[in-house]
N, C-alpha and C. Protein backbone atom coordinates (compact mmCIF):
# COMPACT_ATOMS: atom_id res chain seq x y z
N UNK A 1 -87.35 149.65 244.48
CA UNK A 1 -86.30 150.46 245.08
C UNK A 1 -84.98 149.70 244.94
N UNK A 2 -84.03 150.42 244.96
CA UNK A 2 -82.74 149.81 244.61
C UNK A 2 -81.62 150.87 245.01
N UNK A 3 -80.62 150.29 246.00
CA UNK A 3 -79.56 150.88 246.34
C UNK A 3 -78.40 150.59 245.48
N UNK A 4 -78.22 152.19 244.88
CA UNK A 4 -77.28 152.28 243.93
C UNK A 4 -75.55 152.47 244.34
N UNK A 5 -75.33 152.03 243.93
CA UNK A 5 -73.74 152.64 244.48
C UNK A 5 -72.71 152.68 243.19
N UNK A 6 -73.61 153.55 241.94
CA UNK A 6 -72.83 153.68 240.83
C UNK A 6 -72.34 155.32 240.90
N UNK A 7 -71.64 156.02 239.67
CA UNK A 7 -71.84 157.10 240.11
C UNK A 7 -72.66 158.11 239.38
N UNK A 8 -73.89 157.89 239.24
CA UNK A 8 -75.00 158.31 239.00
C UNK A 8 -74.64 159.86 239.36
N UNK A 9 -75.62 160.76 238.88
CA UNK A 9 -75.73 162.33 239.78
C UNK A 9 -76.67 161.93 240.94
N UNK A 10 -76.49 162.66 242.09
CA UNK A 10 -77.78 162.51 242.73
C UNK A 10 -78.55 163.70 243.22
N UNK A 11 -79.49 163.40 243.60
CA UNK A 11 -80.66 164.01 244.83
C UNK A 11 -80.10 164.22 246.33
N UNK A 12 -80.01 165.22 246.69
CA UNK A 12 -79.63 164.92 248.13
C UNK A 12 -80.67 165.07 248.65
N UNK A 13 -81.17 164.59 250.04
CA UNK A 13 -82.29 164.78 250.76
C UNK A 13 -81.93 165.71 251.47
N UNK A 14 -82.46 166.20 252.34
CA UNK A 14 -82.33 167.37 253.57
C UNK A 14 -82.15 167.18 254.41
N UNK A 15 -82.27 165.68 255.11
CA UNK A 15 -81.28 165.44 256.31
C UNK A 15 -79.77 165.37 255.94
N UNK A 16 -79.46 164.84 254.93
CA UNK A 16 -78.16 164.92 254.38
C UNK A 16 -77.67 166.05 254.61
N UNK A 17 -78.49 166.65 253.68
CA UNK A 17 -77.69 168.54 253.29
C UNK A 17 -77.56 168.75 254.97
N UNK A 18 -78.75 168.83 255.72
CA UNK A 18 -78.56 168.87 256.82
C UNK A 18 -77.22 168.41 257.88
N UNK A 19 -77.08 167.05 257.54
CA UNK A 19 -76.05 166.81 258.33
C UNK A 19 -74.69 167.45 257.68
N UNK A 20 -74.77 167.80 256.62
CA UNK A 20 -73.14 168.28 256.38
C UNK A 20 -73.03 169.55 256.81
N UNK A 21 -74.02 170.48 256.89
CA UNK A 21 -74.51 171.49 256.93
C UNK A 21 -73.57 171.80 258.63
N UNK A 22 -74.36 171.13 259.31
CA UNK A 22 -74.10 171.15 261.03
C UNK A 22 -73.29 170.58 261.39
N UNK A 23 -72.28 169.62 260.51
CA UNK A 23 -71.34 169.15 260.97
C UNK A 23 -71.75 167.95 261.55
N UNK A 24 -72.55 167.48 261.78
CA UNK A 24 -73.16 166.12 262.16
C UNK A 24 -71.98 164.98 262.17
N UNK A 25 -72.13 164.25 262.68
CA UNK A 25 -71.61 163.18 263.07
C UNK A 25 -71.27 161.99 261.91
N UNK A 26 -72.36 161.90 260.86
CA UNK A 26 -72.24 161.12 259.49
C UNK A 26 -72.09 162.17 258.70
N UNK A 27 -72.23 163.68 258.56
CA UNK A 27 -71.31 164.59 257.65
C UNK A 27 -70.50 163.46 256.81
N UNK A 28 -69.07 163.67 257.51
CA UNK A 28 -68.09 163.36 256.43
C UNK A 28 -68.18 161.68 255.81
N UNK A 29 -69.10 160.92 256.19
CA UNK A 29 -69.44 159.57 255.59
C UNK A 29 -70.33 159.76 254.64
N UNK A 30 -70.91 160.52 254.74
CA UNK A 30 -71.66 161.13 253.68
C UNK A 30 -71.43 162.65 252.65
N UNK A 31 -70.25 162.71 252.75
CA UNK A 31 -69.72 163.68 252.11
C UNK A 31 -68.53 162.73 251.29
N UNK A 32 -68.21 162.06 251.83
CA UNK A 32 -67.38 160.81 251.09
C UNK A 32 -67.94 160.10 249.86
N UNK A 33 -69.56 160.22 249.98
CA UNK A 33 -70.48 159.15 249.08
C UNK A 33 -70.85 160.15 248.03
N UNK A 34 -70.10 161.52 248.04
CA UNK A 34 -70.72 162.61 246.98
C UNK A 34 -69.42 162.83 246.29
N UNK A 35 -68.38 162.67 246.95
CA UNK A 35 -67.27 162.48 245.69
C UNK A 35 -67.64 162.35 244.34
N UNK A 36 -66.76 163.06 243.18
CA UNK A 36 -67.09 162.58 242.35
C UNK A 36 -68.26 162.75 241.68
N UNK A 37 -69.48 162.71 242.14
CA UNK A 37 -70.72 162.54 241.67
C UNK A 37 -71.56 164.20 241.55
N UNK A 38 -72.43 164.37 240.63
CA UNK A 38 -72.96 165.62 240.49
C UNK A 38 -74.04 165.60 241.47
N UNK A 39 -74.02 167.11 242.34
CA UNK A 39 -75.21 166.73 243.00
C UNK A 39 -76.32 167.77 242.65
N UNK A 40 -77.36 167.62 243.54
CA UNK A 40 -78.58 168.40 243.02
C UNK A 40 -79.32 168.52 244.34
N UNK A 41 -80.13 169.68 244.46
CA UNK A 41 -81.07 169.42 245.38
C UNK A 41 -82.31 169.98 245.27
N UNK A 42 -83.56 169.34 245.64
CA UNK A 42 -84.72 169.72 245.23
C UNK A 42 -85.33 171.14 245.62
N UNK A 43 -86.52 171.73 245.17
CA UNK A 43 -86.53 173.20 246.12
C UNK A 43 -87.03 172.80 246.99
N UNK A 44 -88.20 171.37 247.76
CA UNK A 44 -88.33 171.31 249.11
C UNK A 44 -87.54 171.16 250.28
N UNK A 45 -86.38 170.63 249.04
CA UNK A 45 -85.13 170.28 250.50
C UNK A 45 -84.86 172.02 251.09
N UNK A 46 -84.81 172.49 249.73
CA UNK A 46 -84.40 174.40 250.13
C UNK A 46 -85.59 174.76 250.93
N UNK A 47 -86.67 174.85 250.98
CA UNK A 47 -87.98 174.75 251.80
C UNK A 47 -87.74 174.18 253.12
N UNK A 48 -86.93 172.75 253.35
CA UNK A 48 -87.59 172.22 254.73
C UNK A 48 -85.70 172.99 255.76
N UNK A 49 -84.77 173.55 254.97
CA UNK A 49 -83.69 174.24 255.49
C UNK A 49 -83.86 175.51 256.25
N UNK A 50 -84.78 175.89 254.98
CA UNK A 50 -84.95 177.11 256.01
C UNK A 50 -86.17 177.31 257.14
N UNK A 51 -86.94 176.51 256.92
CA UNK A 51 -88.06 176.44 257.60
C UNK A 51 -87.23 175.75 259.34
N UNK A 52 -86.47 175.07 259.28
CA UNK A 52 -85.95 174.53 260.36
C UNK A 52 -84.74 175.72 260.84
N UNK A 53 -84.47 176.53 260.00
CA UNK A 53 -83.72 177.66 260.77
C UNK A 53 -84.78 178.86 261.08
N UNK A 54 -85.86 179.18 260.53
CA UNK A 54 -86.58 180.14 260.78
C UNK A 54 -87.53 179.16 262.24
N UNK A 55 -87.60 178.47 262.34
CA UNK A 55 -88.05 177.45 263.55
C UNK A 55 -87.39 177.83 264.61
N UNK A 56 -86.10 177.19 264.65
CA UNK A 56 -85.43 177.30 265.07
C UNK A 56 -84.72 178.97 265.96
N UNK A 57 -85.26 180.23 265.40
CA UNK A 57 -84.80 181.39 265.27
C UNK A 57 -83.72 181.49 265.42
N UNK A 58 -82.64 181.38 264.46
CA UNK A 58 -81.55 181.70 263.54
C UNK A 58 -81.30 182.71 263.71
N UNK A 59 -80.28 183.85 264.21
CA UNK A 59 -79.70 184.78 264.08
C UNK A 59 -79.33 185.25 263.06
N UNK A 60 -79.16 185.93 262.26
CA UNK A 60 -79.06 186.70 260.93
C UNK A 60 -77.38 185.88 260.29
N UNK A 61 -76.34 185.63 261.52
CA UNK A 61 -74.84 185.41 260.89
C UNK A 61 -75.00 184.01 260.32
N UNK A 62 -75.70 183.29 261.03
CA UNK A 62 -76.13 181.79 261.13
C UNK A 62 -77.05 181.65 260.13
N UNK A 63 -77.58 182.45 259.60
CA UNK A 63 -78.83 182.39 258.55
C UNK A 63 -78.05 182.57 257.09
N UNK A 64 -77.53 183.65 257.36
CA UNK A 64 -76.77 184.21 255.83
C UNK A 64 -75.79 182.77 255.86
N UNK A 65 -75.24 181.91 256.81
CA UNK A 65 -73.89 180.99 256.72
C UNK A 65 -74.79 180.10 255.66
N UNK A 66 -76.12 180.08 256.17
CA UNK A 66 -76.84 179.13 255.41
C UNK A 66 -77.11 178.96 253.81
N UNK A 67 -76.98 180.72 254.19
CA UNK A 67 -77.80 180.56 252.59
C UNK A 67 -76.53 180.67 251.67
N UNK A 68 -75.11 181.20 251.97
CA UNK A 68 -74.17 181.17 251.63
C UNK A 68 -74.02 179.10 250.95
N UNK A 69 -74.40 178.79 252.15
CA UNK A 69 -74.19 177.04 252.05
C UNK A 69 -75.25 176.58 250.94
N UNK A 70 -76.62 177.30 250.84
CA UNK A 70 -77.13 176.25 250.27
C UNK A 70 -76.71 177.28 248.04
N UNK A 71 -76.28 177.81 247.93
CA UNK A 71 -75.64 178.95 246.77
C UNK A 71 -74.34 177.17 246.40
N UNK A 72 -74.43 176.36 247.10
CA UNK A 72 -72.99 175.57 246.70
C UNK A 72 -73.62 174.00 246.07
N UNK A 73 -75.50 174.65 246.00
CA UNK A 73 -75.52 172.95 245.28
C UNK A 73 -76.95 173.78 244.19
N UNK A 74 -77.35 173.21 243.26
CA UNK A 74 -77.54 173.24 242.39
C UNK A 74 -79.50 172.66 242.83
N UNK A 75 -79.78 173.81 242.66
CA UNK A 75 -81.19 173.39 242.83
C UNK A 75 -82.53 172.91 241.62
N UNK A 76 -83.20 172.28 241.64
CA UNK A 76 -83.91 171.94 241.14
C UNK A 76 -85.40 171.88 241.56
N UNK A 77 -86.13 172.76 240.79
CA UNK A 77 -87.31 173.29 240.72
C UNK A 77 -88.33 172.69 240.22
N UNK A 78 -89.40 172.32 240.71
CA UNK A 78 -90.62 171.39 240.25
C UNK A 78 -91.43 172.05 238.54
N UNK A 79 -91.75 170.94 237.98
CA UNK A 79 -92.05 171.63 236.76
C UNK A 79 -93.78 170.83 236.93
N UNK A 80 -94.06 171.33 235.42
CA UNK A 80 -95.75 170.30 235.35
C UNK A 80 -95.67 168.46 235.87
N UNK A 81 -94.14 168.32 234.61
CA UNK A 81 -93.79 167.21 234.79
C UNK A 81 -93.48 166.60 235.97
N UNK A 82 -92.71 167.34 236.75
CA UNK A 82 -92.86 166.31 238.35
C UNK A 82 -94.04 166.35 238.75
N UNK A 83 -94.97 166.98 238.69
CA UNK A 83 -96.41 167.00 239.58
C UNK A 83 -96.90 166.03 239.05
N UNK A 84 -97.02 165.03 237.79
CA UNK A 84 -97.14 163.77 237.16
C UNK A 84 -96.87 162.95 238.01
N UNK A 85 -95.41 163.09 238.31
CA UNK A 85 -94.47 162.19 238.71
C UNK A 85 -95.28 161.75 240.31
N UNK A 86 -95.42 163.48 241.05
CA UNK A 86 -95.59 163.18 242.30
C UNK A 86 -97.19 162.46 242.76
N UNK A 87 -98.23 162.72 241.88
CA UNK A 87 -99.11 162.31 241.86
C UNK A 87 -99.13 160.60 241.34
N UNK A 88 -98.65 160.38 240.40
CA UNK A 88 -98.73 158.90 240.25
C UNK A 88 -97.88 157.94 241.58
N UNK A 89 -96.68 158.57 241.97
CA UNK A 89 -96.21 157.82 242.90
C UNK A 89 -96.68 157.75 244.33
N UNK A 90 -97.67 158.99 244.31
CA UNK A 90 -98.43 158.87 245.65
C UNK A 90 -99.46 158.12 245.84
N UNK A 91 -100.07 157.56 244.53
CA UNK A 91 -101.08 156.63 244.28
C UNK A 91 -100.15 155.83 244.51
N UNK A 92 -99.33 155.18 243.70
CA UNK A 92 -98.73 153.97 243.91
C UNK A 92 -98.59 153.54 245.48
N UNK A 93 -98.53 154.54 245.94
CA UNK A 93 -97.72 154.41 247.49
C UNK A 93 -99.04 154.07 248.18
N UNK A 94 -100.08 154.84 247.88
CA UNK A 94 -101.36 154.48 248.82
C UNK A 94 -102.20 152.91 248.36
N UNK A 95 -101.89 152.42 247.04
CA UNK A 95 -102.70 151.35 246.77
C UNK A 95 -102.44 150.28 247.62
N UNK A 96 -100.54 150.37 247.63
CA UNK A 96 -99.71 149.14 248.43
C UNK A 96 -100.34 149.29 249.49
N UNK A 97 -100.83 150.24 250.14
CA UNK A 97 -101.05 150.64 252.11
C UNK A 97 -100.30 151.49 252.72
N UNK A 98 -99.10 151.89 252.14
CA UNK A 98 -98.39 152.73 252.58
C UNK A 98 -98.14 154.32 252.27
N UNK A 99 -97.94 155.21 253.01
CA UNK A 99 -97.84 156.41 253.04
C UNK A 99 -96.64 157.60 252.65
N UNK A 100 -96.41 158.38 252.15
CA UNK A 100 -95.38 159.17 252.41
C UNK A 100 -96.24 160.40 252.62
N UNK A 101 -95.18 161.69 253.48
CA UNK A 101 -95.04 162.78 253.63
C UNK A 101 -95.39 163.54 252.34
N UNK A 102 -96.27 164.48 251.56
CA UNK A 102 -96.12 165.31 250.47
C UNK A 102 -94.78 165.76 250.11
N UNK A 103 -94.21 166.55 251.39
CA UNK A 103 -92.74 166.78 250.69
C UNK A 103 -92.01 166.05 250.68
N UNK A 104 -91.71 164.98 251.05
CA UNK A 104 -90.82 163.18 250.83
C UNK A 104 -91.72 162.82 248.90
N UNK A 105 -92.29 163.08 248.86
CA UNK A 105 -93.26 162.45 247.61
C UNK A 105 -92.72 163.82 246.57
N UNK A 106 -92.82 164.97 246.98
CA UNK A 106 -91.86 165.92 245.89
C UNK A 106 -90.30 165.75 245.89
N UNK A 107 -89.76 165.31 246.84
CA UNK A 107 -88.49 165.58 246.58
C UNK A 107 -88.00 163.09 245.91
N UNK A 108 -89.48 162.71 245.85
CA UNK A 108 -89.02 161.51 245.42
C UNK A 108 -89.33 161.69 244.05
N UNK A 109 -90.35 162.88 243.37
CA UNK A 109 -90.63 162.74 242.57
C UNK A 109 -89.72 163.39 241.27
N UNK A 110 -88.81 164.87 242.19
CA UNK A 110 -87.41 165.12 241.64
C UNK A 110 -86.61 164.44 241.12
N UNK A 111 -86.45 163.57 241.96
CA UNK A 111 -85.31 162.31 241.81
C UNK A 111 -85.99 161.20 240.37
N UNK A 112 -86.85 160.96 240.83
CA UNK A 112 -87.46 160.08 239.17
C UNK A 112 -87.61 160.73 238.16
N UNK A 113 -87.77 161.86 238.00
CA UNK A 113 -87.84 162.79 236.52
C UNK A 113 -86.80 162.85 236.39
N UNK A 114 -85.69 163.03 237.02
CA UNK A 114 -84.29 163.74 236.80
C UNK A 114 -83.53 162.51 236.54
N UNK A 115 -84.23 161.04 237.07
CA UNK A 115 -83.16 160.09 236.99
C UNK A 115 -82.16 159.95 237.51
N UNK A 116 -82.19 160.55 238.55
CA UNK A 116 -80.72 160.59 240.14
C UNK A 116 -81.53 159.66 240.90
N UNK A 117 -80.10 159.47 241.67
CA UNK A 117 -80.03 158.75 243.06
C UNK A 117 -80.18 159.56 244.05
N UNK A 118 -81.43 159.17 244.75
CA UNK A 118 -81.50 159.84 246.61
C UNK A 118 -80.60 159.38 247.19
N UNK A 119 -79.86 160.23 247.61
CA UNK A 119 -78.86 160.18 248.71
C UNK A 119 -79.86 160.88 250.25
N UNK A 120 -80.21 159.72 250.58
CA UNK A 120 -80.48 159.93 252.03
C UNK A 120 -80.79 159.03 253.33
N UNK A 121 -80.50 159.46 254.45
CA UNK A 121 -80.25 158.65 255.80
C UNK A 121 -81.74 158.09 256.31
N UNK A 122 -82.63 158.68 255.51
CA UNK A 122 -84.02 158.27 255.75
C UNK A 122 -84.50 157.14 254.72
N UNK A 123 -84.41 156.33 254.93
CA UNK A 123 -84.98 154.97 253.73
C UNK A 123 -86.27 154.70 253.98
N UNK A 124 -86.65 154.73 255.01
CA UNK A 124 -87.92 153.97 255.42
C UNK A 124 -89.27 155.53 254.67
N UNK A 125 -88.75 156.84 254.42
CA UNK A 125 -89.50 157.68 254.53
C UNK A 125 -89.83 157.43 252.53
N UNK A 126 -88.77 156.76 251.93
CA UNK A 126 -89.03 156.16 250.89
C UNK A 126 -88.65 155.11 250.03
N UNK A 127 -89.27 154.23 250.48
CA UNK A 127 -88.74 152.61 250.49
C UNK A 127 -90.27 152.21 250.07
N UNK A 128 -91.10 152.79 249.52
CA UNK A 128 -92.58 152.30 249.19
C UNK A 128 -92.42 152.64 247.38
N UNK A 129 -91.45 153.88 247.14
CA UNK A 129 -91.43 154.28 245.81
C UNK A 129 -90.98 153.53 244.84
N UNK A 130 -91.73 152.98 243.90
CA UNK A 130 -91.15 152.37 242.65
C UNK A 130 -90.54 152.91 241.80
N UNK A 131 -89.20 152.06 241.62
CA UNK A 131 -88.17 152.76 240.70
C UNK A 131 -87.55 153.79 241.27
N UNK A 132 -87.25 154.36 242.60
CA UNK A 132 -86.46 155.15 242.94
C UNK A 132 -85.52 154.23 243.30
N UNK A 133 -84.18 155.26 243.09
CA UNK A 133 -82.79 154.63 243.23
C UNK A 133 -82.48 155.36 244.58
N UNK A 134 -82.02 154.73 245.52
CA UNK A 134 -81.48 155.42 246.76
C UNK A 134 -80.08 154.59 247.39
N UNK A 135 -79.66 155.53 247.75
CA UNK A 135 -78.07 155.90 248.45
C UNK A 135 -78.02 156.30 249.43
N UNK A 136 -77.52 155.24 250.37
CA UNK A 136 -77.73 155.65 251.91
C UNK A 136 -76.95 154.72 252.55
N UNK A 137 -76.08 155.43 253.90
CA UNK A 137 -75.37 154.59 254.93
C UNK A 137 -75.97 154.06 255.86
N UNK A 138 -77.21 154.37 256.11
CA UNK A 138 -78.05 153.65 257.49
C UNK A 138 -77.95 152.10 257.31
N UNK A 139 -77.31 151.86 258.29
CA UNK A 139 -77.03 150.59 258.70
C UNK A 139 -77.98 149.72 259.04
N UNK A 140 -79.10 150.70 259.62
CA UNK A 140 -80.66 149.69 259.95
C UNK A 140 -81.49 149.46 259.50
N UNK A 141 -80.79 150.00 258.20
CA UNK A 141 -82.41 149.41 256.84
C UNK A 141 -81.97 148.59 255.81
N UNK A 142 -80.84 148.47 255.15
CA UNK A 142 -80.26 147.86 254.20
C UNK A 142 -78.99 147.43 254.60
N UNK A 143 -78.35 146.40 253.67
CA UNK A 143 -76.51 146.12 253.85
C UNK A 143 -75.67 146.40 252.70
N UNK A 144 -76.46 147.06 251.79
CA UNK A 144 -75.18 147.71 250.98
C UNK A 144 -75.11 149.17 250.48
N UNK A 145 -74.10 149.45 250.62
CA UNK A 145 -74.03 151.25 250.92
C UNK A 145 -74.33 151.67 249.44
């Protein structure tokens, strides 16, 4: 793993999208780190968005704001080839002892086929993956942004 801070395209994760989404508090620190850079987002991140507004029960104005929002990034759809991807890195992940989430393991496996940087506030959810490049401000896992 390796924190990139070139300007690569990236991966956004879904807490990300998330936080810009809601206005969150690291929003614009993390809307700062997409300058510039092409972004992308996987279809689980589009999966775990709406699933947390249909959770959530979302009112129809608040739903459409969403989907209006997520029409502004560029999605990326699993092929044969990531299921390669996601299967070898989930081995990898279980030989070491460690675990990921299935959809943390598709949206890590996006990011390695595509050759982007994860941009996300969650490190620890993939910090087991070899050769993923990640981009992140969390202050409590790493020291360089």
């Amino acid at each position: 793993m390796k924190f990139d801070s070139s300007s690569k395209p990236v991966l956004i994760d879904t807490d990300v999208l998330s936080y810009i989404f809601n206005e969150h508090s690291l929003a614009t620190n993390y809307q700062h780190l997409l300058i510039g850079r092409q972004g992308f987002v996987a279809l689980q991140t589009f999966g775990e968005m709406r699933f947390g507004a249909f959770l959530d029960g979302w009112g129809a104005t608040r739903l459409q704001k969403l989907e209006d929002y997520l029409t502004d990034y560029t999605l990326i759809e699993p092929s044969n080839s990531t299921s390669v991807y996601w299967a070898t890195l989930r081995v990898q992940v279980s030989r070491i002892g460690r675990n990921i989430a299935r959809s943390d393991a598709w949206i890590a496996a996006t990011a390695l086929e595509h050759d982007l940087v994860l941009v996300t506030h969650n490190v620890k959810d993939f910090e087991s993956v070899k050769g993923l490049h990640i981009l992140s401000l969390n202050p409590k896992l790493h020291s360089e942004p």
